[in-house]
Protein backbone atom coordinates (compact mmCIF):
# COMPACT_ATOMS: atom_id res chain seq x y z
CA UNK A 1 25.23 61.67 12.84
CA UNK A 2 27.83 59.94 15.09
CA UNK A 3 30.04 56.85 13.22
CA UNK A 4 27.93 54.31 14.96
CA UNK A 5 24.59 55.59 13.74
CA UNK A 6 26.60 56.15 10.03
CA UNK A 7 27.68 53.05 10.11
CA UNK A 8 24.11 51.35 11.06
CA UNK A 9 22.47 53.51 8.63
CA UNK A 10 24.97 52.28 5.72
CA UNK A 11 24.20 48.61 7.09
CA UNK A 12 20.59 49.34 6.30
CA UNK A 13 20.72 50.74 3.15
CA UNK A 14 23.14 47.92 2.10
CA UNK A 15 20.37 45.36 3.30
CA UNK A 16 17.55 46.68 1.72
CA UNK A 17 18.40 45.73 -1.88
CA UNK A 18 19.84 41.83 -0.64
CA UNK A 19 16.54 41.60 1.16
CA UNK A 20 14.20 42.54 -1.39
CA UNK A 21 16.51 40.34 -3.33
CA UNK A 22 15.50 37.48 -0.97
CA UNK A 23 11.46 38.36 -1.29
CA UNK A 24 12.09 38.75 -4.93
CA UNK A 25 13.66 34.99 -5.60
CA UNK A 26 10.76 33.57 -3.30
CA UNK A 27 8.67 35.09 -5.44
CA UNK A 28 10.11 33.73 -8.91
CA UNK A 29 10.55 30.33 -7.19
CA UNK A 30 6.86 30.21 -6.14
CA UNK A 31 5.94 31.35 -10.00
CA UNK A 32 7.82 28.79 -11.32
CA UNK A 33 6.37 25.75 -8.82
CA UNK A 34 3.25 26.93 -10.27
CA UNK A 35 3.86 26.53 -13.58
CA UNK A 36 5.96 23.82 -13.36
CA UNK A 37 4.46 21.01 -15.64
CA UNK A 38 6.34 17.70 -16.35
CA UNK A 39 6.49 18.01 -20.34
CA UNK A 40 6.37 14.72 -20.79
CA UNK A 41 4.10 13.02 -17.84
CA UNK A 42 3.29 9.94 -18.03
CA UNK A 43 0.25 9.58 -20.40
CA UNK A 44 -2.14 6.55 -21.37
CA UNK A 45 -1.51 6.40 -24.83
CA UNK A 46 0.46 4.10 -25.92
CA UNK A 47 3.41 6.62 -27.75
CA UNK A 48 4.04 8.33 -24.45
CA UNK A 49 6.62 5.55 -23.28
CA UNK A 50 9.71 5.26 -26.12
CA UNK A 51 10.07 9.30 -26.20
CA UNK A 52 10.03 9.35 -22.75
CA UNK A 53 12.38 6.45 -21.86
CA UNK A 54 14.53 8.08 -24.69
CA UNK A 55 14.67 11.55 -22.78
CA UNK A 56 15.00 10.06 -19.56
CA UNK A 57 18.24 8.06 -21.03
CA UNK A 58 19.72 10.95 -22.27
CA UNK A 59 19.30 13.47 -19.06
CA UNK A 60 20.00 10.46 -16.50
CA UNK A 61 23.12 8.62 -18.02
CA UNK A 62 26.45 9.64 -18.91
CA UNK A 63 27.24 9.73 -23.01
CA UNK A 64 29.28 7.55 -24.84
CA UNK A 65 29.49 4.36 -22.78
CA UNK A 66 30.65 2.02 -25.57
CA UNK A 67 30.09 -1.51 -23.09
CA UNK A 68 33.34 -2.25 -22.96
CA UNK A 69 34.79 -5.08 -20.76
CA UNK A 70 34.78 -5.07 -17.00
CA UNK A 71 38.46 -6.31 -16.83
CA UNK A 72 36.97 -7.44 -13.47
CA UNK A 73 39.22 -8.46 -10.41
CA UNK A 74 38.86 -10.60 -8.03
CA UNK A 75 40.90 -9.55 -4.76
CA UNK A 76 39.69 -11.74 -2.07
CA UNK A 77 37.05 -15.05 -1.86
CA UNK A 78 35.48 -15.85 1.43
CA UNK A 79 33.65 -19.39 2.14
CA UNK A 80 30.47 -18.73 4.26
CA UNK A 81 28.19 -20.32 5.71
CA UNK A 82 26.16 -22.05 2.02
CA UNK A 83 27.70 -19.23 -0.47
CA UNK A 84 31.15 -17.63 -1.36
CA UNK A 85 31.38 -13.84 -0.68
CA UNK A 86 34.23 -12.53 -3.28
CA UNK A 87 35.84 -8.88 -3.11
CA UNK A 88 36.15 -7.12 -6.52
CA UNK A 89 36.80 -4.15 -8.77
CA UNK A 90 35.06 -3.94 -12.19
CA UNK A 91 35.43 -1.04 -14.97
CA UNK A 92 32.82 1.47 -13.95
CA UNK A 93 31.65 4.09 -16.71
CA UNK A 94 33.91 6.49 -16.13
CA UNK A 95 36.99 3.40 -16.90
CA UNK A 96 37.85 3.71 -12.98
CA UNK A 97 38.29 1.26 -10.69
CA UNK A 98 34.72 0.31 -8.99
CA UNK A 99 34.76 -1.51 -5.59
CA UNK A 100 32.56 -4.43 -4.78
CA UNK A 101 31.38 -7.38 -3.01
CA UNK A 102 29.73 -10.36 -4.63
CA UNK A 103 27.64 -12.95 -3.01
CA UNK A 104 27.44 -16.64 -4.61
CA UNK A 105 24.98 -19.52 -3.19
CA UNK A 106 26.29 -22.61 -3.69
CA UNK A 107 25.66 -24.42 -6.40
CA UNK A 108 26.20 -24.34 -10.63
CA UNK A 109 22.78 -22.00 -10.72
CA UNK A 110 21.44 -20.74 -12.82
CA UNK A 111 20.50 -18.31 -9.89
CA UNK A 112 18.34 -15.42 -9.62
CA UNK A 113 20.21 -12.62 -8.61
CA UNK A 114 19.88 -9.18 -7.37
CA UNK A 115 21.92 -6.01 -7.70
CA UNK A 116 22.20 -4.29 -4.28
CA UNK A 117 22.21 -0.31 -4.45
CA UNK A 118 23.24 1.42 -0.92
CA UNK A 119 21.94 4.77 0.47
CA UNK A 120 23.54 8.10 1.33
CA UNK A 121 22.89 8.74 5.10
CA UNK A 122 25.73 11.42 5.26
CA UNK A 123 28.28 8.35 6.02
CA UNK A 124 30.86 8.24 3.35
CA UNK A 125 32.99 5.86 4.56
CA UNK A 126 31.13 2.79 3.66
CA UNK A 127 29.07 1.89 0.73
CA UNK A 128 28.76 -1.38 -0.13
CA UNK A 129 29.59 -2.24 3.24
CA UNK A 130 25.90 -0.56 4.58
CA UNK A 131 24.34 -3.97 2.37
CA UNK A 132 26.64 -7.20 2.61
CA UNK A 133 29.09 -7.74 5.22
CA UNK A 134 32.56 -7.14 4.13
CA UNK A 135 35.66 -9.76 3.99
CA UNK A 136 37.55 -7.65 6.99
CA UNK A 137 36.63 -5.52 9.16
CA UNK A 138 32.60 -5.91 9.81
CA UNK A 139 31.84 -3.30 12.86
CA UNK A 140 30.82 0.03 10.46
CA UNK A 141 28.34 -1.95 8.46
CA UNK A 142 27.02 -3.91 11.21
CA UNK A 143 26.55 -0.96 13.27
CA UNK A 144 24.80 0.54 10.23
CA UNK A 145 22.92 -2.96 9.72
CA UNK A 146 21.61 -2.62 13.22
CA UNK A 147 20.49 1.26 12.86
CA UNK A 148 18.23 1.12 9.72
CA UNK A 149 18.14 -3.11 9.21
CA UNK A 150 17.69 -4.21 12.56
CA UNK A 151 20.83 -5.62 12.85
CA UNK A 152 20.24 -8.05 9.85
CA UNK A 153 22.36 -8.36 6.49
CA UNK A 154 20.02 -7.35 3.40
CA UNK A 155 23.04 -9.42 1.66
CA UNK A 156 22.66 -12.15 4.05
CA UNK A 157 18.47 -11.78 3.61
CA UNK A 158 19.00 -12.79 -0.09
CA UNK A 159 21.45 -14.98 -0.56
CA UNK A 160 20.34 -17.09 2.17
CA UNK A 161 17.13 -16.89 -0.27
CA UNK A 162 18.94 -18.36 -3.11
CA UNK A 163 19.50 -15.31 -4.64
CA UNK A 164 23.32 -14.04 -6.20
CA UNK A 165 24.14 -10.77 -4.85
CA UNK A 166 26.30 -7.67 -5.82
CA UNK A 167 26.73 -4.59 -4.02
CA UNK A 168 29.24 -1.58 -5.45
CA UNK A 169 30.68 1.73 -3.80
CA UNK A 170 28.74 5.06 -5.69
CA UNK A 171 31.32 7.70 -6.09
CA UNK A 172 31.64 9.45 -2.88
CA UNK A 173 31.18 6.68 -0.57
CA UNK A 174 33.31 3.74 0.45
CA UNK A 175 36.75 2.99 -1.17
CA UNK A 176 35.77 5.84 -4.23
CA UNK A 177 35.84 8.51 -1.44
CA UNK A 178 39.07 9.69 0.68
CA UNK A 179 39.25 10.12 4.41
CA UNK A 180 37.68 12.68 5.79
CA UNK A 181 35.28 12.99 3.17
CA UNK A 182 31.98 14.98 5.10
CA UNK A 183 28.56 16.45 4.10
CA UNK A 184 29.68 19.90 3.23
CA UNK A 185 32.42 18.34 0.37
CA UNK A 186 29.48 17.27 -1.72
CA UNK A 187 28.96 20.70 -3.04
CA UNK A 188 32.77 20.54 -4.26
CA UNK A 189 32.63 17.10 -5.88
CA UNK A 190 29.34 18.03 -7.69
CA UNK A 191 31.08 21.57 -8.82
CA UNK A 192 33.94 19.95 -10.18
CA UNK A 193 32.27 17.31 -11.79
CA UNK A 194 29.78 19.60 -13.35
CA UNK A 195 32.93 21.88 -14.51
CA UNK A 196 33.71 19.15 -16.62
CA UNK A 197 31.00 18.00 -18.23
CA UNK A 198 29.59 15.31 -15.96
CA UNK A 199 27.17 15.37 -13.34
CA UNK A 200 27.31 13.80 -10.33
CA UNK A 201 23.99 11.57 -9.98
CA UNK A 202 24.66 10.39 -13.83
CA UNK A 203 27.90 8.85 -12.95
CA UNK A 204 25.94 6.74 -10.47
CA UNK A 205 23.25 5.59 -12.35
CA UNK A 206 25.80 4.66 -15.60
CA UNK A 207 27.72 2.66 -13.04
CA UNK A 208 24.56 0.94 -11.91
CA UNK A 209 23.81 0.26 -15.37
CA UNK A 210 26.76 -1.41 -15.74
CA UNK A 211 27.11 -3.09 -12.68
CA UNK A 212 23.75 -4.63 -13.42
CA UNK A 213 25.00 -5.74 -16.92
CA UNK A 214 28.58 -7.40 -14.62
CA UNK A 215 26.15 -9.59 -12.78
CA UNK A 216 23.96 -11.14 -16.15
CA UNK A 217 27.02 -12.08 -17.54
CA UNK A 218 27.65 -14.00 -14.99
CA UNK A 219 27.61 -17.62 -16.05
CA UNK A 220 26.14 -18.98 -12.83
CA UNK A 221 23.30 -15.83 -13.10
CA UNK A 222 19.58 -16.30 -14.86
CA UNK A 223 20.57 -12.82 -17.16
CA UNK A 224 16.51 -13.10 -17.46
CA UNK A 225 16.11 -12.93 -13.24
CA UNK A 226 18.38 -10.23 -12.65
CA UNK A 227 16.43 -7.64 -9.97
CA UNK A 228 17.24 -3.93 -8.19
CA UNK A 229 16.53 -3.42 -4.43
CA UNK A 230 17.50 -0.49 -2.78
CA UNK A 231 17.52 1.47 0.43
CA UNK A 232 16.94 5.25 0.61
CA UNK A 233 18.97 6.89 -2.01
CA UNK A 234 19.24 3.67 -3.07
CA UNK A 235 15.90 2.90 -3.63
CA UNK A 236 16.02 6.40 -6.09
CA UNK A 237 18.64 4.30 -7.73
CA UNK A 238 16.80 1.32 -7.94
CA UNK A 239 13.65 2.44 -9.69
CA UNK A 240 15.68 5.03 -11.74
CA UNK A 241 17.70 2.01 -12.65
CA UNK A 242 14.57 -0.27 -14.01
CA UNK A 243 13.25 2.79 -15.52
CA UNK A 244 16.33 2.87 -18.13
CA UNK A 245 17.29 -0.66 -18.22
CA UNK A 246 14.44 -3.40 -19.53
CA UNK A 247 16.67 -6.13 -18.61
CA UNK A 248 16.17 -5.09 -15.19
CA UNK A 249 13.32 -7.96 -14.04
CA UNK A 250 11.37 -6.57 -11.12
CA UNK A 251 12.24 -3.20 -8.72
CA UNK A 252 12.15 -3.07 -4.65
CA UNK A 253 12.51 0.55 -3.69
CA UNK A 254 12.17 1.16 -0.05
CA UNK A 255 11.64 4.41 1.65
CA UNK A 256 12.28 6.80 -1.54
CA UNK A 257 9.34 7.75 -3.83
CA UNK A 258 7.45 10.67 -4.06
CA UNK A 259 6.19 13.49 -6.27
CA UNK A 260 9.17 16.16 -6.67
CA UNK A 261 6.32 19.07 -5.80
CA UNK A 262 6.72 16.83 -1.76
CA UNK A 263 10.51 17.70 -1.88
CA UNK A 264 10.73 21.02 -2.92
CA UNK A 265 8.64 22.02 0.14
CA UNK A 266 10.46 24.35 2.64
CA UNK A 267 12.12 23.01 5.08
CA UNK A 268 12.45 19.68 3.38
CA UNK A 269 15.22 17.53 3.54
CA UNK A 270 16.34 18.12 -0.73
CA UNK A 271 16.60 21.90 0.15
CA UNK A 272 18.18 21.35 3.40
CA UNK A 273 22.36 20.70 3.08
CA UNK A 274 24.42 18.80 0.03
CA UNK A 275 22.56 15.43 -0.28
CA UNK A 276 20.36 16.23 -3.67
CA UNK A 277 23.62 16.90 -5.36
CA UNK A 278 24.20 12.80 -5.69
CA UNK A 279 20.01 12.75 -7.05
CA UNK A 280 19.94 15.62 -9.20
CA UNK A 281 20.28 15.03 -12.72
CA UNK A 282 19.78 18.69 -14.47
CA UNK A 283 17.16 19.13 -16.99
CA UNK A 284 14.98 16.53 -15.88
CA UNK A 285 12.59 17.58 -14.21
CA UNK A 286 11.31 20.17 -16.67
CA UNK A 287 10.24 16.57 -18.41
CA UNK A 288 9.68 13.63 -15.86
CA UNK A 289 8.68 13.79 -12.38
CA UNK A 290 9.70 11.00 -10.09
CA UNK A 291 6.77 8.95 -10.71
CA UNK A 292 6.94 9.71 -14.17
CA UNK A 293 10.21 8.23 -14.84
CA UNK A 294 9.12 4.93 -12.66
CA UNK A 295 6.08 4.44 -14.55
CA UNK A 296 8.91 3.37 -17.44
CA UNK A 297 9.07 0.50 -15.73
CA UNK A 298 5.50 -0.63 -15.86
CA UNK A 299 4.65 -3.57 -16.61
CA UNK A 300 7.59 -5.17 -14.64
CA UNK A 301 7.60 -5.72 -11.00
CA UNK A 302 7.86 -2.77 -8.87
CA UNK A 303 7.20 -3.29 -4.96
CA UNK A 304 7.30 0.43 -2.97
CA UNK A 305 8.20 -0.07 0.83
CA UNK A 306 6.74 3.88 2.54
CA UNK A 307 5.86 5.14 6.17
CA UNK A 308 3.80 7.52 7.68
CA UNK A 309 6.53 8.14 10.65
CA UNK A 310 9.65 8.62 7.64
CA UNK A 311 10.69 12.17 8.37
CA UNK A 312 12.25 12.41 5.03
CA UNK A 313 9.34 11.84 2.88
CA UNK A 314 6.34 13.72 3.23
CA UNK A 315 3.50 11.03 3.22
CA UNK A 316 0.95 12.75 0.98
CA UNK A 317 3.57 13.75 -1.59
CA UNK A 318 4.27 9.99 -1.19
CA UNK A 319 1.21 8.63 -1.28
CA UNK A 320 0.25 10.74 -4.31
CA UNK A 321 3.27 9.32 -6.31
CA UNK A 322 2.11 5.47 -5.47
CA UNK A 323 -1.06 6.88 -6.38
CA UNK A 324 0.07 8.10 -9.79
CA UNK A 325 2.17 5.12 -10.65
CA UNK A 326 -0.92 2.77 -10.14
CA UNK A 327 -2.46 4.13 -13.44
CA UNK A 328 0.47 3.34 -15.01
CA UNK A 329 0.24 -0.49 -14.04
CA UNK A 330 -3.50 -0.13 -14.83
CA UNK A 331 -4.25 -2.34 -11.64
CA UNK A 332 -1.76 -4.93 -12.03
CA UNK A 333 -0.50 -6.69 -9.15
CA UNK A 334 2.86 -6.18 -10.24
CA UNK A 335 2.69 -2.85 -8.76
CA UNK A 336 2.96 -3.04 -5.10
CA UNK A 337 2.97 -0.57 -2.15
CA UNK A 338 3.46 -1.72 1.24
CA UNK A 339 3.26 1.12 3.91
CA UNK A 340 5.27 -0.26 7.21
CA UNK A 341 5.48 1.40 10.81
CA UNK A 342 8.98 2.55 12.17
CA UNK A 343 9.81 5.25 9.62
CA UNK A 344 13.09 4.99 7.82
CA UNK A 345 13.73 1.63 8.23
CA UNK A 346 13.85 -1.74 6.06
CA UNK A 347 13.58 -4.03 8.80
CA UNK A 348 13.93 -7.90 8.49
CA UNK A 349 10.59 -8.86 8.00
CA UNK A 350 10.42 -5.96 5.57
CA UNK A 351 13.70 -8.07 3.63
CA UNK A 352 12.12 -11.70 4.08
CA UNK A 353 9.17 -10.08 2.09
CA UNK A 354 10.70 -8.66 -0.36
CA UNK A 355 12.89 -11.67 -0.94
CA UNK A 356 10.05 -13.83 -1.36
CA UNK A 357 7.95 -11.19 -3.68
CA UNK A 358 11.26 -11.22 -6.18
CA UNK A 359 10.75 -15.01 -5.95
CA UNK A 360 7.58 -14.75 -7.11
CA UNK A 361 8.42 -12.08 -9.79
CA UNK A 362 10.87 -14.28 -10.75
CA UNK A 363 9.07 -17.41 -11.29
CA UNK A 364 6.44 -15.56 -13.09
CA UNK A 365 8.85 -13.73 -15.89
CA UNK A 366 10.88 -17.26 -15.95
């Protein structure tokens, strides 16, 4: 046999056992998808929800978080046009330095308010800067404003509304990630986080948590009208967010819901690249699927913004999850799902309607 033909024939041999490898790991992964049972799905009874809230606490947040101070800063203040945008750090949960931007109406208050939770869209140098318009330089978040808002402010939306506003930077984006920061780094922030004990999407709900506790301690804040809306990944972190917290008043989550079986389809987005990294909280899913850990929410107000045309989210898996989470509410209207054209999008009609559903929420738990 000539060296090529060796060679080629060594090549296949080699192959053989990687691709039966391949078969055999679809296989296993296939098994396990069907067998795969939430172990603690949301269930009528009326002892399904403080176990469940209690496992969902312990998988999602980090340990030990003892509530200390915020030893918050104030950088910068802006006067704007009926409210004063301010530029801040607080304490975050891991005692690090968290970036933010805070929106005040005019006024003594007590106002409403609503915590602001950004998405991931694979940009990394903005954060908070995708939701309210920044002190200095504007052109990054209005350029991202115009791409998934239509050029509108959700900041702006609300406060304009009556509503306070803050907005922080998750770890990774913004001022808590470094130049040059790109998709493929999220596997090595993840690693080394795991390495140490943490995990990466627990850090961002804990500082959520506690950026939601910053703003009802505000003296010019209702603490009992304190709401979550978010965007995309954000909207994971808003309804994970009300899930955990009960001070949380009512949820907007646009364009991120839907049953886990949707995402672990091939080909779909979760198993495509580094993004699930930031939304992956180990162990969890062996206990709570998505809708599962929103129904800990019920009976507060929870609005769903979906769309047929949103590449991201397959609609049945989506519509199956709404579907779910309206037995939880037990046909409440404070469960609401809104299906809008234009895909992945939270347009400014979409904002003007949720600002005037919180309203509504608000007025009813006030």
């Amino acid at each position: 046999m000539g060296g090529g033909l060796r060679r080629r024939a060594l090549l296949a041999a080699g192959l053989t056992p990687a691709l039966a490898l391949a078969d055999g790991l679809d296989d296993t992964l296939a098994a396990l998808q069907r067998r795969w049972q939430p172990r603690q799905a949301w269930r009528p009874e009326s002892g399904w929800r403080a176990p469940a809230l209690a496992t969902a606490s312990r998988l999602m947040l980090l340990p030990g978080d003892d509530g200390s101070g915020f030893a918050t800063e104030v950088l910068a203040e802006q006067a704007r046009d009926g409210h004063t945008a301010r530029q801040l750090t607080l304490s975050g949960a891991l005692g690090d330095r968290v970036p933010a931007l805070y929106l005040r109406p005019a006024g003594p208050g007590p106002h409403p308010a609503v915590l602001l939770l950004h998405d991931h869209g694979a940009r990394f140098d903005i954060g908070k800067e995708k939701l309210i318009r920044p002190l200095g330089d504007s052109r990054a978040g209005a350029q991202w404003a115009e791409r998934y808002f239509g050029g509108q402010f959700i900041g702006d939306t609300l406060v304009q509304a009556g509503f306070a506003v803050l907005a922080i930077d998750a770890l990774g984006w913004g001022e808590r990630s470094r130049p040059g920061f790109a998709r493929d780094d999220q596997q090595a922030l993840a690693n080394h986080l795991l390495q140490l004990g943490r995990h990466w999407a627990g850090i961002i709900a804990s500082d959520d948590l506690r950026a939601h506790r910053w703003l009802r301690e505000q003296p010019e804040v209702d603490a009992r009208r304190v709401a979550v809306l978010g965007f995309s990944m954000g909207a994971f972190r808003a309804w994970q967010l009300a899930a955990v917290c009960d001070e949380v008043s009512a949820c907007v989550a646009a364009h991120w819901m839907c049953t886990r079986e949707g995402l672990l389809r091939p080909g779909e987005h979760t198993l495509v690249g580094q993004s699930s990294f930031s939304m992956a909280h180990p162990g969890l899913a062996a206990e709570l699927d998505h809708p599962d850990v929103a129904a800990l929410i019920a009976p507060r107000p929870l609005l769903l913004f979906g769309s047929a045309e949103d590449r991201l989210f397959p609609w049945d898996a989506t519509q199956a999850a709404w579907a779910g989470l309206s037995r939880a509410w037990r046909g409440s209207a404070a469960l609401a799902t809104q299906a809008s054209p234009g895909g992945h999008r939270f347009a400014p009609e979409l904002q003007q309607l949720s600002a005037r559903w919180l309203r509504a929420a608000g007025a009813q738990s006030g």
